[in-house]
C-alpha atoms as a PDB file:
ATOM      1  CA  UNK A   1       0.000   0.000   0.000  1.00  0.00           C
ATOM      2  CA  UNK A   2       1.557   3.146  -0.960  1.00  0.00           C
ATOM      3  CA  UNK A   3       1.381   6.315   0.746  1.00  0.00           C
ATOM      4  CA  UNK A   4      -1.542   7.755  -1.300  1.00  0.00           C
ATOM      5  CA  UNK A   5      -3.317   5.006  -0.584  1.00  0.00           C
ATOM      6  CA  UNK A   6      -2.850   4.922   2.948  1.00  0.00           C
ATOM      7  CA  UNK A   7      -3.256   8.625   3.218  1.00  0.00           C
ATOM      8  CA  UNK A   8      -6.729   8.392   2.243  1.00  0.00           C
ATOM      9  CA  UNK A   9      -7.561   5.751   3.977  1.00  0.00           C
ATOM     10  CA  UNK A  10      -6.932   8.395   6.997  1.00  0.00           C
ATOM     11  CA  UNK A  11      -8.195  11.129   5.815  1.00  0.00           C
ATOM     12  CA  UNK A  12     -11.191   9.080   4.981  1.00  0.00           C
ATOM     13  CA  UNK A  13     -11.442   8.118   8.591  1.00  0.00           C
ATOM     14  CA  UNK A  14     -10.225  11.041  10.096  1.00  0.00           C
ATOM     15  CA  UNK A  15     -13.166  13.020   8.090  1.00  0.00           C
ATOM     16  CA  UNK A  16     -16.068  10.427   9.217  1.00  0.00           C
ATOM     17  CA  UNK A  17     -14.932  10.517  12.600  1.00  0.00           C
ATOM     18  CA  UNK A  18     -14.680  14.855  13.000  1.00  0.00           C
ATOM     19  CA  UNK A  19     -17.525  15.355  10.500  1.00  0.00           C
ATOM     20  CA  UNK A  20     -20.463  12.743  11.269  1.00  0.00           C
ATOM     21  CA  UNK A  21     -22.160  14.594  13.261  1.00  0.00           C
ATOM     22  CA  UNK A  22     -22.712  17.431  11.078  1.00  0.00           C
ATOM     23  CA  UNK A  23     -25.346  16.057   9.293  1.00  0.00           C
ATOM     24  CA  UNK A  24     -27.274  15.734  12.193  1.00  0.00           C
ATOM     25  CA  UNK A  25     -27.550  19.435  12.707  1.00  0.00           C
ATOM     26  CA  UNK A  26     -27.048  20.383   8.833  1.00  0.00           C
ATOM     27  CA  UNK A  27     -30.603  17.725   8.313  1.00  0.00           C
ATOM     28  CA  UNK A  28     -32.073  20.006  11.136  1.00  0.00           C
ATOM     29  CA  UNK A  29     -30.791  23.567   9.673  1.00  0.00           C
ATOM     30  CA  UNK A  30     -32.277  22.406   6.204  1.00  0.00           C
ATOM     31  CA  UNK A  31     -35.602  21.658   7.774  1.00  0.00           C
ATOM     32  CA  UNK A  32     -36.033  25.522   8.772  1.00  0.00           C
ATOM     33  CA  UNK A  33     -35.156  26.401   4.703  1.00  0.00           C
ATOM     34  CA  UNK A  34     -37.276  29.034   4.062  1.00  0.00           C
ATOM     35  CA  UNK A  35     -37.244  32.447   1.852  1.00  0.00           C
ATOM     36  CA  UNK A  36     -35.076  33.833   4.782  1.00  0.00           C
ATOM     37  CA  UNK A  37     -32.810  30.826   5.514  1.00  0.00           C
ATOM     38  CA  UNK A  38     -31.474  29.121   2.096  1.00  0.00           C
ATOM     39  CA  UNK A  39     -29.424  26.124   1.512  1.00  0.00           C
ATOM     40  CA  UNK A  40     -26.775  28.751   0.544  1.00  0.00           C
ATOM     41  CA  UNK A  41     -26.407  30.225   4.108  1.00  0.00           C
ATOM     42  CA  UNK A  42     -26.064  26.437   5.943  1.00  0.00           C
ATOM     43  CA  UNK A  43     -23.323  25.173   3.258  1.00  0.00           C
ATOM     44  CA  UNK A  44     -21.396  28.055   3.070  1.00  0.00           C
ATOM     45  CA  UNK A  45     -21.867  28.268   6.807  1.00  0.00           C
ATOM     46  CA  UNK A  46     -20.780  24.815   7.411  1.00  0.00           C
ATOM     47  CA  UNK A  47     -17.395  25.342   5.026  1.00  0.00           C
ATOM     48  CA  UNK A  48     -17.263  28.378   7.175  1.00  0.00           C
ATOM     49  CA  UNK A  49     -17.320  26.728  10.268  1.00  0.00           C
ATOM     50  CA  UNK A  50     -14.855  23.906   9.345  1.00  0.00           C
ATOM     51  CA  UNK A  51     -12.366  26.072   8.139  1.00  0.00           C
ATOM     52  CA  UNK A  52     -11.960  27.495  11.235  1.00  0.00           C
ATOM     53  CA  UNK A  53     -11.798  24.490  12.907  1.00  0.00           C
ATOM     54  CA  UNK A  54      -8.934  23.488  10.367  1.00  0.00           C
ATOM     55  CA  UNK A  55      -6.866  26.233  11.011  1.00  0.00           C
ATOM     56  CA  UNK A  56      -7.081  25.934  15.175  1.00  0.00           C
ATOM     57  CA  UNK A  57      -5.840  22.772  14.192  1.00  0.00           C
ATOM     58  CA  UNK A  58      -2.967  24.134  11.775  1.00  0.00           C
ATOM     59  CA  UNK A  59      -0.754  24.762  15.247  1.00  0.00           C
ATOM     60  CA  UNK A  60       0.047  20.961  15.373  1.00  0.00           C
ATOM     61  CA  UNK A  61       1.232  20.642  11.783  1.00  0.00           C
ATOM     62  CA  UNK A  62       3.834  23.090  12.723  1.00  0.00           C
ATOM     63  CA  UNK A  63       4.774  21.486  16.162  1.00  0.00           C
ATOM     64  CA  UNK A  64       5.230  17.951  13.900  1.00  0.00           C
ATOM     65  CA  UNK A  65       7.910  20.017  12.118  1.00  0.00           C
ATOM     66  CA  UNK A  66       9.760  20.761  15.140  1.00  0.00           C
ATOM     67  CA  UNK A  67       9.172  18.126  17.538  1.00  0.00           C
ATOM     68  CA  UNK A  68      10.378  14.621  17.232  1.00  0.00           C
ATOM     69  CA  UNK A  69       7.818  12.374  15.320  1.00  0.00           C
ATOM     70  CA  UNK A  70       7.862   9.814  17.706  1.00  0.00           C
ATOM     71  CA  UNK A  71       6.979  11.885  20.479  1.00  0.00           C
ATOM     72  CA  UNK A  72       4.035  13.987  18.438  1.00  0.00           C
ATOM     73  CA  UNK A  73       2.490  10.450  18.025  1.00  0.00           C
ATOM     74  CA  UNK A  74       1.643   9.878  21.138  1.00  0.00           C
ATOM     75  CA  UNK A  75      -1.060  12.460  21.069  1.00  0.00           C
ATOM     76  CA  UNK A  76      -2.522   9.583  18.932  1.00  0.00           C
ATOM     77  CA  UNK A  77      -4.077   8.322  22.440  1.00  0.00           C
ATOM     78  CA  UNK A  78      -6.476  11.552  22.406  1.00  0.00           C
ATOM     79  CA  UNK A  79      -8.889  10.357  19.536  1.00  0.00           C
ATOM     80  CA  UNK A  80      -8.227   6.497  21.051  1.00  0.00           C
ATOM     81  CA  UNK A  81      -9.664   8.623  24.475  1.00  0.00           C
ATOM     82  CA  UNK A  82     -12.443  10.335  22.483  1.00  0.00           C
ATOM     83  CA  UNK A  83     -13.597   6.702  21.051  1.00  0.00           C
ATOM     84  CA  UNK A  84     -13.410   4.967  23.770  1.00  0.00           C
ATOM     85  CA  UNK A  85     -15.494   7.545  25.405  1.00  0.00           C
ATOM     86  CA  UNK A  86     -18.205   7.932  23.271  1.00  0.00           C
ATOM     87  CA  UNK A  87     -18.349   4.401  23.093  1.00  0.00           C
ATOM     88  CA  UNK A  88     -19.052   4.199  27.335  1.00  0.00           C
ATOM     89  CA  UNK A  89     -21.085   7.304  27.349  1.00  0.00           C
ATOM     90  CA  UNK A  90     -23.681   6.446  24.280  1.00  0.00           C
ATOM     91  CA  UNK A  91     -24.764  10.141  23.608  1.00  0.00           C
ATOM     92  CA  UNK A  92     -28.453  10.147  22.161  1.00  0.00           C
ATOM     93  CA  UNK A  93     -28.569  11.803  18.430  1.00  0.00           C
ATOM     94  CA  UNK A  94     -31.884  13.540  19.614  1.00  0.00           C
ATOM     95  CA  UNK A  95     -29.750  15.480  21.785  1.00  0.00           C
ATOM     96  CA  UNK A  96     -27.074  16.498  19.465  1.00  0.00           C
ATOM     97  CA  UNK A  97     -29.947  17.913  16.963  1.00  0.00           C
ATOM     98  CA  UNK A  98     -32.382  19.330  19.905  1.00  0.00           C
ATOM     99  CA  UNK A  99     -28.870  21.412  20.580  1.00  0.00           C
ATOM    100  CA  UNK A 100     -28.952  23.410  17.028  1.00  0.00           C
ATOM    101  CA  UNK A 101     -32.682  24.413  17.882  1.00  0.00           C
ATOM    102  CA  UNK A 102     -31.840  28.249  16.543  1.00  0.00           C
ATOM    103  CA  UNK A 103     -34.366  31.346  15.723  1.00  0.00           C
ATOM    104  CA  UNK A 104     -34.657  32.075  12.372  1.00  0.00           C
ATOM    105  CA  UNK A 105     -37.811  34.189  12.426  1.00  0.00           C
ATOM    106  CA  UNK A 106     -35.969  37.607  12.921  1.00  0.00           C
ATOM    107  CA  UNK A 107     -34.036  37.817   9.513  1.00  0.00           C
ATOM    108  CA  UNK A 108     -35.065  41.051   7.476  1.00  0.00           C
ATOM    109  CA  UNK A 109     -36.524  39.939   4.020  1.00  0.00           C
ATOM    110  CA  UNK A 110     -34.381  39.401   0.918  1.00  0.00           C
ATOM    111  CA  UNK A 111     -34.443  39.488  -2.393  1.00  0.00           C
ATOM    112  CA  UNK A 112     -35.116  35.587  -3.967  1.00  0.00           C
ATOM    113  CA  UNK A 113     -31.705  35.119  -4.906  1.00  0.00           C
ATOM    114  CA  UNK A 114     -28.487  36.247  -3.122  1.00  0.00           C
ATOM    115  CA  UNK A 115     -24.961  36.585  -4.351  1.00  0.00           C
ATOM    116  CA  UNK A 116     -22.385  34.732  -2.579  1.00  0.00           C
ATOM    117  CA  UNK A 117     -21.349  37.605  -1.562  1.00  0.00           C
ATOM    118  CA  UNK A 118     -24.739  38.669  -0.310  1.00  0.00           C
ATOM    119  CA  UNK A 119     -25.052  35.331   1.524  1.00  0.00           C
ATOM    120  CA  UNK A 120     -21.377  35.958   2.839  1.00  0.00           C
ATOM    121  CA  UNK A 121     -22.850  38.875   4.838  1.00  0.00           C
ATOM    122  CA  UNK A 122     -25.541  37.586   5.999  1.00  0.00           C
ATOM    123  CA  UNK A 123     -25.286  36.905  10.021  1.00  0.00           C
ATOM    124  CA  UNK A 124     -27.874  33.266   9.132  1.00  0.00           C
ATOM    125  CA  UNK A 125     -24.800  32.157   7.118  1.00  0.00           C
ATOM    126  CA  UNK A 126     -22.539  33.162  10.396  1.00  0.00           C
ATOM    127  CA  UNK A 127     -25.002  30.950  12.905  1.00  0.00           C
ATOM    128  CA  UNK A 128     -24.825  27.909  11.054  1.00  0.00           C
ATOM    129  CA  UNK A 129     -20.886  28.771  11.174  1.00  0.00           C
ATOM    130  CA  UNK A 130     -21.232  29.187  14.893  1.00  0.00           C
ATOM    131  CA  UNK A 131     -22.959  25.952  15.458  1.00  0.00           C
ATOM    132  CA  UNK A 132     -20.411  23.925  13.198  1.00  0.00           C
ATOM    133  CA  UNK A 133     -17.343  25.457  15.525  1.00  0.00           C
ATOM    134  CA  UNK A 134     -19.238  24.763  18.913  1.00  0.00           C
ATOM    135  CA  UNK A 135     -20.054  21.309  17.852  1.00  0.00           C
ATOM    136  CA  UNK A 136     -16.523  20.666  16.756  1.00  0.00           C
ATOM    137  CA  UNK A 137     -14.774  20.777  20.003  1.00  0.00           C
ATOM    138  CA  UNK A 138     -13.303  16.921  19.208  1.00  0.00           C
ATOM    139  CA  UNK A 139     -12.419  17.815  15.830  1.00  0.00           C
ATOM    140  CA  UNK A 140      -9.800  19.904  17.042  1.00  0.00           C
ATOM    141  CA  UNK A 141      -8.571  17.095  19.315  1.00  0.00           C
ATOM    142  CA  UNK A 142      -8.305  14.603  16.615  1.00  0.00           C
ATOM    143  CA  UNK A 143      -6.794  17.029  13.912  1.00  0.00           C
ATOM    144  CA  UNK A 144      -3.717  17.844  15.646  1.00  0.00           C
ATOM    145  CA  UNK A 145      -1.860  15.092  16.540  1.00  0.00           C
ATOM    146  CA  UNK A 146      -3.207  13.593  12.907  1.00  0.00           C
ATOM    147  CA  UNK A 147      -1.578  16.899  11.367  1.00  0.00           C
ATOM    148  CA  UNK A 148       1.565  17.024  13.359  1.00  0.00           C
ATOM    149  CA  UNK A 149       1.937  13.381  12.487  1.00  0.00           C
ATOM    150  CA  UNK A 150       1.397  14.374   8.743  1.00  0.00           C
ATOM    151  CA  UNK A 151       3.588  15.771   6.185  1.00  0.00           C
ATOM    152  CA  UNK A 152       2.686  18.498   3.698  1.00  0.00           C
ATOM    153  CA  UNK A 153       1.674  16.442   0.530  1.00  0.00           C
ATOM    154  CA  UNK A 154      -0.056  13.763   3.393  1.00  0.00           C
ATOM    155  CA  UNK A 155      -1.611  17.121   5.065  1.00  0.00           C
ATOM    156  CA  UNK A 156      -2.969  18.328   1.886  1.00  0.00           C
ATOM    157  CA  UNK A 157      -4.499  14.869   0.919  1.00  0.00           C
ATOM    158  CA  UNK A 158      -6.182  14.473   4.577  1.00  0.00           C
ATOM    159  CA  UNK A 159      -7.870  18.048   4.003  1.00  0.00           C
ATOM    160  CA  UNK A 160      -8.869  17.707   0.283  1.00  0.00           C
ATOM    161  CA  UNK A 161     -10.485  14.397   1.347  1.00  0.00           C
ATOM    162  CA  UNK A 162     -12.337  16.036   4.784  1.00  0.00           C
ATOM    163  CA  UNK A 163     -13.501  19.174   2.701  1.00  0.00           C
ATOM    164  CA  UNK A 164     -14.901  16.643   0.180  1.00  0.00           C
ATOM    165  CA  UNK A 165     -16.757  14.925   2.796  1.00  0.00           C
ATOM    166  CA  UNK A 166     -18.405  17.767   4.285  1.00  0.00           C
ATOM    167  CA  UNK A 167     -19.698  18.389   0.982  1.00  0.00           C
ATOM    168  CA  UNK A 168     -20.816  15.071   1.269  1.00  0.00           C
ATOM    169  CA  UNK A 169     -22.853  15.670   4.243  1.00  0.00           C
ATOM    170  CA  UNK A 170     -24.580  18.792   2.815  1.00  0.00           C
ATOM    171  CA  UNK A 171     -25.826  17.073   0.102  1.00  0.00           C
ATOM    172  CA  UNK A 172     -27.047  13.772   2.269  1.00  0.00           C
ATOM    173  CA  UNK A 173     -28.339  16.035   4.862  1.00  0.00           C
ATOM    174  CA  UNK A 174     -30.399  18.085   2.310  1.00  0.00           C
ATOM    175  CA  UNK A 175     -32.025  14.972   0.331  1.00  0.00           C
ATOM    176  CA  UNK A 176     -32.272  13.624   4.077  1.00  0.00           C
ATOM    177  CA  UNK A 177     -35.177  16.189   4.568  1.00  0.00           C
ATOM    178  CA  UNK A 178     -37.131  14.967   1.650  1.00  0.00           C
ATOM    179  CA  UNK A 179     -36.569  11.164   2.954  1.00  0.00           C
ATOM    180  CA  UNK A 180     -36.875  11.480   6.733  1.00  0.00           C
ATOM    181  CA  UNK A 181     -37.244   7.796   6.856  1.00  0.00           C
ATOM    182  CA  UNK A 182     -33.466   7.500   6.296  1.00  0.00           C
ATOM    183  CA  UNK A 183     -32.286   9.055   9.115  1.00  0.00           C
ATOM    184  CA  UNK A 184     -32.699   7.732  12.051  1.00  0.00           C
ATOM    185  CA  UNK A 185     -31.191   4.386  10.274  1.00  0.00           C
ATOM    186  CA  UNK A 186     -27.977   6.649   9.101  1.00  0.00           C
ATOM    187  CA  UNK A 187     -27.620   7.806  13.296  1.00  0.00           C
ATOM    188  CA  UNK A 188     -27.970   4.487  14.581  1.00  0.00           C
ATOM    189  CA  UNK A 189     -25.042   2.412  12.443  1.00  0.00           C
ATOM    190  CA  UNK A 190     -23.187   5.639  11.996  1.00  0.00           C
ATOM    191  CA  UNK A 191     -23.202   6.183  16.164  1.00  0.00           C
ATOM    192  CA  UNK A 192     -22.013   2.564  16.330  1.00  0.00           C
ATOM    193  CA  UNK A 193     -18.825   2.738  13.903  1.00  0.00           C
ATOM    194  CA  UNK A 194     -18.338   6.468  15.225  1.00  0.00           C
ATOM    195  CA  UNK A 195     -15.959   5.254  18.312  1.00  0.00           C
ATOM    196  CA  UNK A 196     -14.096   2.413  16.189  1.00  0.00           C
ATOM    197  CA  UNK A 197     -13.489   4.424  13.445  1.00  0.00           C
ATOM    198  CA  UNK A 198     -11.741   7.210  16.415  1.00  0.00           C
ATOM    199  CA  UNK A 199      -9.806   3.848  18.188  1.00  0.00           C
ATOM    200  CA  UNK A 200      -8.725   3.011  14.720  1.00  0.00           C
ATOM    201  CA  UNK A 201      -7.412   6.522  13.381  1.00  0.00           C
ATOM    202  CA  UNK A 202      -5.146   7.001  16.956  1.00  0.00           C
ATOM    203  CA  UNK A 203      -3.758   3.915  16.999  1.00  0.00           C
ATOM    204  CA  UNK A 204      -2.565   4.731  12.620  1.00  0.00           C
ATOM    205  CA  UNK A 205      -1.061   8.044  13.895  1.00  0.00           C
ATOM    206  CA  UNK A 206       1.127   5.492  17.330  1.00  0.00           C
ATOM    207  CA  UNK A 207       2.382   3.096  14.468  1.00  0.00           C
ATOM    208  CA  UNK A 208       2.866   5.777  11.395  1.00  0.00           C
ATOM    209  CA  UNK A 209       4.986   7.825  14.091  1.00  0.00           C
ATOM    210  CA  UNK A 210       6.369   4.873  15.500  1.00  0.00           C
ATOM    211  CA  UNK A 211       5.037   6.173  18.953  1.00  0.00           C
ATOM    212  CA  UNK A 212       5.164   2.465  20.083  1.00  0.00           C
ATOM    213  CA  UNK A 213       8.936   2.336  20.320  1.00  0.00           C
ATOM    214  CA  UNK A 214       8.662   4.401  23.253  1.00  0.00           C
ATOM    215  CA  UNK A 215       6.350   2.505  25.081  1.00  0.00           C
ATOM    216  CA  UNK A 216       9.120   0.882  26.940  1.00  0.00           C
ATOM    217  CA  UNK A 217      11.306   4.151  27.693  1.00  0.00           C
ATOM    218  CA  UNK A 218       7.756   5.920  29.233  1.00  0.00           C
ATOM    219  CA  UNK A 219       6.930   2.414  31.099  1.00  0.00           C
ATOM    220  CA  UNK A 220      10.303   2.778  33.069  1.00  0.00           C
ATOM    221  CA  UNK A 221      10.346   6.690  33.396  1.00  0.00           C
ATOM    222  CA  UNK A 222       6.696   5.537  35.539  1.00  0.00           C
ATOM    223  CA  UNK A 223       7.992   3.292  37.995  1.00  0.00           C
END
């Protein structure tokens, strides 16, 4: 497997673990579409969102350049954490979608169609933005010991492939509201690979760093 390959593989990972929960929120926002709330403010929101989340995250791609590898893997234990947390605490998807409940009554009317530039300014884009960063407090956790472990063509592979997939999600989550039906199955299995797909992407950064060599060192530093 070469590293393209295997790079993908990650990013593929990486991007279902930080970015499955979107559509749970994104299937709510594009229930409230109306003439004041468009499907252009919640995508460009949601790209928003992420790519502020992204660049909180850049910090660790820089501390990989400095640090030594092996050492910047072993944050790979904080999405193996995450996983193994969601998978004791079983958080409800009701929850996660009650918690985007937001007011869209107050908007000022608009014309029909908006620029991008128009929908750029408009503070509904900037709420779906602020939902995406409050609900992606573990994205940031899992992004930068995956970027410091990355190098620059691996880094720009595992972002092409996560922008892709929140694209993705926009598009499931706004056929989702025309086939309710679909998503409660979509929560259920996705809530259940969720955690393994977390436990799986820290321990790739441990043996692509080669974290495990110092497994020994750190078990005789402890006693």
């Amino acid at each position: 497997m070469n590293w393209l390959t295997s790079t993908i593989i990650i990013g593929i990972s990486a991007a279902f673990a930080t970015t499955f929960d979107d559509n749970l929120y994104l299937t709510a926002f594009f229930g409230k579409v109306n003439r004041h709330f468009r499907p252009q403010n919640i995508i460009l929101g949601e790209f928003l969102g992420f790519t502020v989340l992204i660049f909180a995250s850049l910090p660790g791609f820089l501390g990989g350049l400095i640090l030594p590898t092996a050492w910047v893997g072993l944050l790979g234990f904080l999405p193996i954490a995450i996983g193994i947390n969601h998978l004791l605490t079983r958080e409800q998807a009701e929850e996660a979608v009650q918690a985007v409940s937001v007011d869209f009554s107050a908007s000022t009317t608009k014309r029909q169609k908006e620029s991008l530039w128009a929908t750029l300014r408009d503070r509904q884009t900037y709420r779906v933005s602020a939902v995406t960063i409050a609900n992606g407090g573990n994205n940031i956790g899992i992004y930068v010991p995956l970027f410091a472990s990355s190098n620059l063509p691996s880094l720009g592979v595992i972002l092409c492939v996560c922008y892709l997939t929140v694209g993705m999600w926009c598009f499931l989550s706004y056929n989702l509201t025309r086939n309710p039906l679909l998503a409660p199955m979509l929560t259920r299995y996705g809530r259940k690979v969720f955690p393994l797909v977390l436990i799986y992407l820290g321990c790739s950064i441990l043996i692509k760093s080669e974290s495990y060599q110092l497994f020994p060192a750190i078990a005789m530093f402890s006693h």
